[in-house]
Protein backbone atom coordinates (compact mmCIF):
# COMPACT_ATOMS: atom_id res chain seq x y z
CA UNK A 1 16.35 140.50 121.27
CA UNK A 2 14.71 142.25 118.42
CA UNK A 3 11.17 143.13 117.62
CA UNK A 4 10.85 144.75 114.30
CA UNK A 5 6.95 146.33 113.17
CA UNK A 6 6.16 147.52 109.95
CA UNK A 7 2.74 147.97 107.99
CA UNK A 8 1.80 151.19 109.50
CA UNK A 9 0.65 154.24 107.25
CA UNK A 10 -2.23 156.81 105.96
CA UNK A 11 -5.48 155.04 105.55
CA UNK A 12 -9.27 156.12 105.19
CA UNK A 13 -12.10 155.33 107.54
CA UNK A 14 -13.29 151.78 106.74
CA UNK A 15 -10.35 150.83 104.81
CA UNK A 16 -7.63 147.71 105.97
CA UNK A 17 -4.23 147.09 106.99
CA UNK A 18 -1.51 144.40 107.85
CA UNK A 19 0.71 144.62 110.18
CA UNK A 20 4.07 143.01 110.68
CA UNK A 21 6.34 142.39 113.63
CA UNK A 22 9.53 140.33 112.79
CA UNK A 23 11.15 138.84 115.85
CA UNK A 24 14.70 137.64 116.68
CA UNK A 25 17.00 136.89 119.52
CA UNK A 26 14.71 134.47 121.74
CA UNK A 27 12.15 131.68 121.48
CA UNK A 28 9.74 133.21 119.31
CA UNK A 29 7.52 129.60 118.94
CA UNK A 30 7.31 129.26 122.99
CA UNK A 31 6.43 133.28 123.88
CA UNK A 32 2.99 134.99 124.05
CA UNK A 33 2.81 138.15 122.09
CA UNK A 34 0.63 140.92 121.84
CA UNK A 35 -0.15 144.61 120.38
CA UNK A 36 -0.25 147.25 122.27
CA UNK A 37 -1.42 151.06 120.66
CA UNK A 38 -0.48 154.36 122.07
CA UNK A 39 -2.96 157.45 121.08
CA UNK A 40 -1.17 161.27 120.94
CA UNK A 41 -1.82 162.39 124.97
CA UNK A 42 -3.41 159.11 125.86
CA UNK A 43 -2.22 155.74 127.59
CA UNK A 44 -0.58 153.02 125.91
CA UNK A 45 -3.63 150.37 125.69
CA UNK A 46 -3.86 146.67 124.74
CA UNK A 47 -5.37 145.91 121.38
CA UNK A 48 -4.80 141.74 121.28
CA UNK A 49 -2.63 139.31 122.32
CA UNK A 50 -1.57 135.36 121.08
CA UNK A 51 -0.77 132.96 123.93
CA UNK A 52 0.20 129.76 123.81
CA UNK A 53 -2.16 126.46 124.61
CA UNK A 54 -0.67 123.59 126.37
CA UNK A 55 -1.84 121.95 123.24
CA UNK A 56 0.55 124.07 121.11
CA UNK A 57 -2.67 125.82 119.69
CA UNK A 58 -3.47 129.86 119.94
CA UNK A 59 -5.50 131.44 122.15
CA UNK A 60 -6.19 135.11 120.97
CA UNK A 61 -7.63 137.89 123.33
CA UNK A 62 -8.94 141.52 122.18
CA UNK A 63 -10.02 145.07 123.84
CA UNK A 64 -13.42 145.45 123.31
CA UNK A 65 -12.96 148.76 120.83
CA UNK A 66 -11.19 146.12 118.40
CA UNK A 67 -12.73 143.15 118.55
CA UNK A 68 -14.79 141.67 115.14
CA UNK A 69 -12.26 144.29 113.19
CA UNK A 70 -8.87 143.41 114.18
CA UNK A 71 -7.32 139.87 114.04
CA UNK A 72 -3.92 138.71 115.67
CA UNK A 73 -2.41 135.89 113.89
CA UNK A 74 1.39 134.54 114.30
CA UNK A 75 3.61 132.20 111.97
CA UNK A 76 6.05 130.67 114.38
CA UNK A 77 8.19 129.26 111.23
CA UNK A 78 8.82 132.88 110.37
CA UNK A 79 9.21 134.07 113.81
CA UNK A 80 6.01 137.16 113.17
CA UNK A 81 2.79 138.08 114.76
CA UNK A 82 0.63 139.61 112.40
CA UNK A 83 -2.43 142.09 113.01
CA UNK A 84 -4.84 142.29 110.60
CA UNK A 85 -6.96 145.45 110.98
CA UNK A 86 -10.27 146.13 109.22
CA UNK A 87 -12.83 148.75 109.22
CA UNK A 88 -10.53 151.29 110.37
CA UNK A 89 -11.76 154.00 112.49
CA UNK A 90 -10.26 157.11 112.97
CA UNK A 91 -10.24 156.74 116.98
CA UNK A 92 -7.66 153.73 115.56
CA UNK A 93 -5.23 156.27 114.92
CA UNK A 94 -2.13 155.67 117.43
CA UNK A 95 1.62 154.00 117.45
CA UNK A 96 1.23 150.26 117.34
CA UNK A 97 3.55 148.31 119.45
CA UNK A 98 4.65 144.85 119.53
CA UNK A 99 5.18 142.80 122.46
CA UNK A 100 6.74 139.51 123.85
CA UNK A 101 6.24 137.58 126.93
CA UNK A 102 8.57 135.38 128.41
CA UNK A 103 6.68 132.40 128.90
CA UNK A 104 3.25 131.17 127.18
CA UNK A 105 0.76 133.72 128.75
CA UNK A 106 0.40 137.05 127.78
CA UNK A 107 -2.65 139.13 129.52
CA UNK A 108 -3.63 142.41 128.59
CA UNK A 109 -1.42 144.60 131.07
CA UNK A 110 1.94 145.76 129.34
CA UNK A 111 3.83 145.46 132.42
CA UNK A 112 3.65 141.56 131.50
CA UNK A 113 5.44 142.08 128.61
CA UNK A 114 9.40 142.08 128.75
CA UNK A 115 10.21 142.91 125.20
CA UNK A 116 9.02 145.53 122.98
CA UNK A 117 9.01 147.06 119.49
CA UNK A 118 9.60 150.44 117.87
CA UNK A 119 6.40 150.79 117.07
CA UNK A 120 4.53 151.93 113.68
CA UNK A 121 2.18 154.68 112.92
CA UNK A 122 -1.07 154.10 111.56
CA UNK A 123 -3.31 156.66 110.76
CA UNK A 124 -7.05 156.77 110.04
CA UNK A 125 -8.11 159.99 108.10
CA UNK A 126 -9.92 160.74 105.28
């Protein structure tokens, strides 16, 4: 099992980024994902998550400090969950994780999550 990020780097206050997490090594199309973020001294802390409908749809969830700026989107043909991130904010500034669940439901507590990512930096500075 793989979970590969990327998209991570210096931006400015207010400014956008994409990022990436490639997945391999289990059933990508039937698995809840999320992003997780981790601060410098701080918690690790849920930013969104993508579960699965019984319909097949996608039922995104965000914290409140992201939600309106940050999108989760995922491309089950290409096996990646994408987070698109707007109006950046320097309090954004953290490692961003990637996460996969088992099964179609993924909440917002990381212990739900059995595999992770590397993680990529993104930084918010001017």
């Amino acid at each position: 099992v793989q979970l590969q990020a990327s998209g991570g780097g210096l931006v400015q206050p207010g400014g956008s980024l994409r990022l990436s997490c490639a997945a391999s090594g289990f059933r990508f199309s039937g698995s809840a994902v999320g992003w997780f973020r981790q601060a410098p001294g701080k918690e690790r802390e849920f930013v969104a998550s993508a579960s699965i409908t019984w319909s097949g749809g996608t039922r995104p969830d965000y914290a409140d400090s992201v939600k309106d700026r940050f999108t989760i989107s995922r491309d089950n043909a290409k096996n990646t969950v994408y987070l698109q991130m707007n109006s950046l904010k320097p309090e954004d500034t953290a490692v961003y994780y990637c996460a996969a669940v088992r099964g179609r439901s993924g909440g917002r507590n990381r212990l739900e999550y059995d595999y992770w990512g590397q993680g990529t930096l993104v930084t918010v500075s001017s």
